[in-house]
C-alpha atoms as a PDB file:
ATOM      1  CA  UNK A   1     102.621 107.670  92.686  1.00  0.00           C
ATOM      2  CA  UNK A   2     100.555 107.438  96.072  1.00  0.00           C
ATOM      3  CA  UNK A   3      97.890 104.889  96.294  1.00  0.00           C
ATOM      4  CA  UNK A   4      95.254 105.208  98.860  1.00  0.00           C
ATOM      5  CA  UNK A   5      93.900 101.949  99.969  1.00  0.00           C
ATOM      6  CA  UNK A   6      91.647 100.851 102.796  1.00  0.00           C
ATOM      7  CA  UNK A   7      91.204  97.517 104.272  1.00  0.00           C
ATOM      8  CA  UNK A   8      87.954  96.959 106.216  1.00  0.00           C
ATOM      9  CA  UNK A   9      87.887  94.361 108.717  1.00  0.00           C
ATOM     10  CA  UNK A  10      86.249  92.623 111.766  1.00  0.00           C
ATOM     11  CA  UNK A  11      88.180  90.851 113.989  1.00  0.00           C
ATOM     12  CA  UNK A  12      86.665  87.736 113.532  1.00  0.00           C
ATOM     13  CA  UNK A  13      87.989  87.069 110.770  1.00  0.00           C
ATOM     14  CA  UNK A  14      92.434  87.279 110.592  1.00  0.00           C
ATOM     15  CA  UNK A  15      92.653  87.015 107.271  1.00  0.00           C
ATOM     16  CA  UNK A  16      92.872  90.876 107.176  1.00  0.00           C
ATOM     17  CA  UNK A  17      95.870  90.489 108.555  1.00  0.00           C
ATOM     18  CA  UNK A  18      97.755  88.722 105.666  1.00  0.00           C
ATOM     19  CA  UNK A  19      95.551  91.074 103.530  1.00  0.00           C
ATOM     20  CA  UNK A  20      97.210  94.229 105.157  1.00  0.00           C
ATOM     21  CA  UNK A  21     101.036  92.259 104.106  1.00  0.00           C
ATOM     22  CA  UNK A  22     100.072  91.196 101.261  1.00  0.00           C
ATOM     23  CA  UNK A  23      99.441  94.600  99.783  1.00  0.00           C
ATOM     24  CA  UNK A  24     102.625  96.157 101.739  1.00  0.00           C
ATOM     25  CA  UNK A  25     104.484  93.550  99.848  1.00  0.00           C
ATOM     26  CA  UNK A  26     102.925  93.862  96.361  1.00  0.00           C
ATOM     27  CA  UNK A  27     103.084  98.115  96.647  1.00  0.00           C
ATOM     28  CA  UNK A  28     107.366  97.619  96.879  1.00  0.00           C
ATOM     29  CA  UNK A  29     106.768  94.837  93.625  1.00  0.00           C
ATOM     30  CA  UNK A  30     105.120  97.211  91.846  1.00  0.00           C
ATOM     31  CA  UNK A  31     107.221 100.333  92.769  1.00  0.00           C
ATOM     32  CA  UNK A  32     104.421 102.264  94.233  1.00  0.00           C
ATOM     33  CA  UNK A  33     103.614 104.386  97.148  1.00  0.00           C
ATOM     34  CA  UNK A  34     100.526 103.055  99.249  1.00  0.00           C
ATOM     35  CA  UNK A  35      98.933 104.860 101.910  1.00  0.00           C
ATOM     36  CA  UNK A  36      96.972 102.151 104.080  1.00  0.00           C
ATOM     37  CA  UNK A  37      93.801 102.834 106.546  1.00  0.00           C
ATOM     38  CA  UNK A  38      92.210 100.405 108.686  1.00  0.00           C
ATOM     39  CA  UNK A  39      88.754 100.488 109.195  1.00  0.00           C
ATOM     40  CA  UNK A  40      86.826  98.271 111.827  1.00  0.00           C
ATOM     41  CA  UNK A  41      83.766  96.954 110.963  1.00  0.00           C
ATOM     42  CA  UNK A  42      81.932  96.382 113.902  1.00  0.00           C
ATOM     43  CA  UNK A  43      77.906  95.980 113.288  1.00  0.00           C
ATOM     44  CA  UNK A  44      75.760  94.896 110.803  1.00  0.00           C
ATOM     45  CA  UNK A  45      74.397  98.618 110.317  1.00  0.00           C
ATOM     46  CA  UNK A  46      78.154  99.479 109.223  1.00  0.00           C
ATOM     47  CA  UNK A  47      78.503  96.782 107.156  1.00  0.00           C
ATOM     48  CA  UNK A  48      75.803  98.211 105.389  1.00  0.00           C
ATOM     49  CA  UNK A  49      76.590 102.069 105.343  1.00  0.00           C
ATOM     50  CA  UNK A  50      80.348 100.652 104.371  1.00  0.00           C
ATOM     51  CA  UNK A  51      79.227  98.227 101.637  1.00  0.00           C
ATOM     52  CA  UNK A  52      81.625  96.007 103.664  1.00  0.00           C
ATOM     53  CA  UNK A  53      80.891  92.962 102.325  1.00  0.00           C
ATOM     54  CA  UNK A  54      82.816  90.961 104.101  1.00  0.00           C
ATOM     55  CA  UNK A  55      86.551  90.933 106.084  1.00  0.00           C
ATOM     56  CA  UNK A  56      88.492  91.927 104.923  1.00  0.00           C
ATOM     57  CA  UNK A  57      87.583  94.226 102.039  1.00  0.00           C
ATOM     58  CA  UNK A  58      90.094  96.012 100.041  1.00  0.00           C
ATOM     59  CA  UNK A  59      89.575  99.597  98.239  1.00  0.00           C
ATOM     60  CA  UNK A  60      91.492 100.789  96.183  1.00  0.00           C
ATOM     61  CA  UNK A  61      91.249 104.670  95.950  1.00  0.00           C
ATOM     62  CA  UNK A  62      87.194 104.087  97.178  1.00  0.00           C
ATOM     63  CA  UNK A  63      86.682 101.094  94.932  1.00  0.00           C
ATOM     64  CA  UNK A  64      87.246  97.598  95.211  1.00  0.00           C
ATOM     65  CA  UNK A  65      88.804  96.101  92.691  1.00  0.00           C
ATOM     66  CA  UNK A  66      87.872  93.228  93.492  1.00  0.00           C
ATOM     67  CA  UNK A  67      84.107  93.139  93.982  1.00  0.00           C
ATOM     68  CA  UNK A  68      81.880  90.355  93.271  1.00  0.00           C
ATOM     69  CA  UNK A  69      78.428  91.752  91.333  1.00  0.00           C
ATOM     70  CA  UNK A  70      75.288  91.182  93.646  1.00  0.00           C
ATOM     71  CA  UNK A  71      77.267  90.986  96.737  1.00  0.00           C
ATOM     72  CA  UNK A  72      75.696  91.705  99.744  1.00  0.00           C
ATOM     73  CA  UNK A  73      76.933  93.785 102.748  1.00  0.00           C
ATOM     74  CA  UNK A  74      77.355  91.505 105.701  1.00  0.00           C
ATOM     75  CA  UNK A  75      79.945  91.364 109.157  1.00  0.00           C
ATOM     76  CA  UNK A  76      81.105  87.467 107.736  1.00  0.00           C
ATOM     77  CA  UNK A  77      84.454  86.400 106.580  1.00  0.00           C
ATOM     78  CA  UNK A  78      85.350  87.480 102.697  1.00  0.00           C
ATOM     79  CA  UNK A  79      86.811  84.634 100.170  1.00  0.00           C
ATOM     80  CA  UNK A  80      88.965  85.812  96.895  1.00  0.00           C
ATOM     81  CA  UNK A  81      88.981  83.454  93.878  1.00  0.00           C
ATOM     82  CA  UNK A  82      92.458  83.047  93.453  1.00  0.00           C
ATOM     83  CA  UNK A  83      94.655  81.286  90.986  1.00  0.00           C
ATOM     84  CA  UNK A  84      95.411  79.053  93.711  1.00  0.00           C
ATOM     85  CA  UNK A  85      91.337  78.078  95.054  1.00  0.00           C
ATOM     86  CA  UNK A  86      89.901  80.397  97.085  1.00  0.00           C
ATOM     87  CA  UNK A  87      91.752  82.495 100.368  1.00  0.00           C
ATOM     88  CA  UNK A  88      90.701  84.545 102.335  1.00  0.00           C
ATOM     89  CA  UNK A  89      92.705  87.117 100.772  1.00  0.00           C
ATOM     90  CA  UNK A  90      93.583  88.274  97.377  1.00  0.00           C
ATOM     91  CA  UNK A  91      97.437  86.761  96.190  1.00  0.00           C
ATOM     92  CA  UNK A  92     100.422  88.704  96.107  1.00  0.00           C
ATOM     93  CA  UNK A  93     100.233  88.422  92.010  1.00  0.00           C
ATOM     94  CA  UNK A  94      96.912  89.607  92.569  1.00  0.00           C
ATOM     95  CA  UNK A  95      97.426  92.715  94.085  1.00  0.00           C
ATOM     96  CA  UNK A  96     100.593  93.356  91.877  1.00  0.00           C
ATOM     97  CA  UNK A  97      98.432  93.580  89.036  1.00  0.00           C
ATOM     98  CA  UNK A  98      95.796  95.766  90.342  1.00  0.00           C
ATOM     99  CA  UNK A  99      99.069  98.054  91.238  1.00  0.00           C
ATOM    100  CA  UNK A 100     100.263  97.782  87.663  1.00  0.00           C
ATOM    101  CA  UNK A 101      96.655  98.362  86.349  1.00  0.00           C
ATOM    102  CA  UNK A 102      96.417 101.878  88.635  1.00  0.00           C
ATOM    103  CA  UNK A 103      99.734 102.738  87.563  1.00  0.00           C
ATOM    104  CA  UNK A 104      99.392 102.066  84.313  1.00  0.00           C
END
């Protein structure tokens, strides 16, 4: 199965970076095929055509799984409630599951 899955970004914020592993990583742990695009956010009028709210943000075949309700769009760093606190990007485990969950 092929996954199509874009990370928006700005580069003032790196924690796209381990986002971008982090999904290479959990694609081979859940034995599928992911397609990855980078986007670059780079104004505050493309966060908002985007709905980029905030770097980096993840979708997952043109939804993020892991939106927060009431979120605004906004060119600011992104934190993921994660079983460990909050990061700056979703966990390995995290992105497993929403994997499995597509897969499934």
């Amino acid at each position: 199965m092929m996954v199509n899955l874009t990370v928006m970004y700005f580069d003032g914020c790196p924690s796209w970076q381990t986002a971008v592993e982090r999904v290479r990583a959990a694609a081979v742990l859940a034995r599928v095929q992911v397609h990855v695009d980078l986007v670059a956010v780079t104004s505050d009028e493309d966060a908002a055509r985007l709905g980029f709210t905030g770097s980096p943000t993840i979708l997952l075949d043109g939804a993020d799984p892991f939106a927060t309700p009431g979120a605004s769009p906004a060119l600011a760093c992104r934190l993921y409630a994660t079983p460990h606190g909050l990061a700056g990007s979703p966990s390995l485990d995290q992105l497993v599951d929403v994997f499995s969950q597509r897969a499934g």
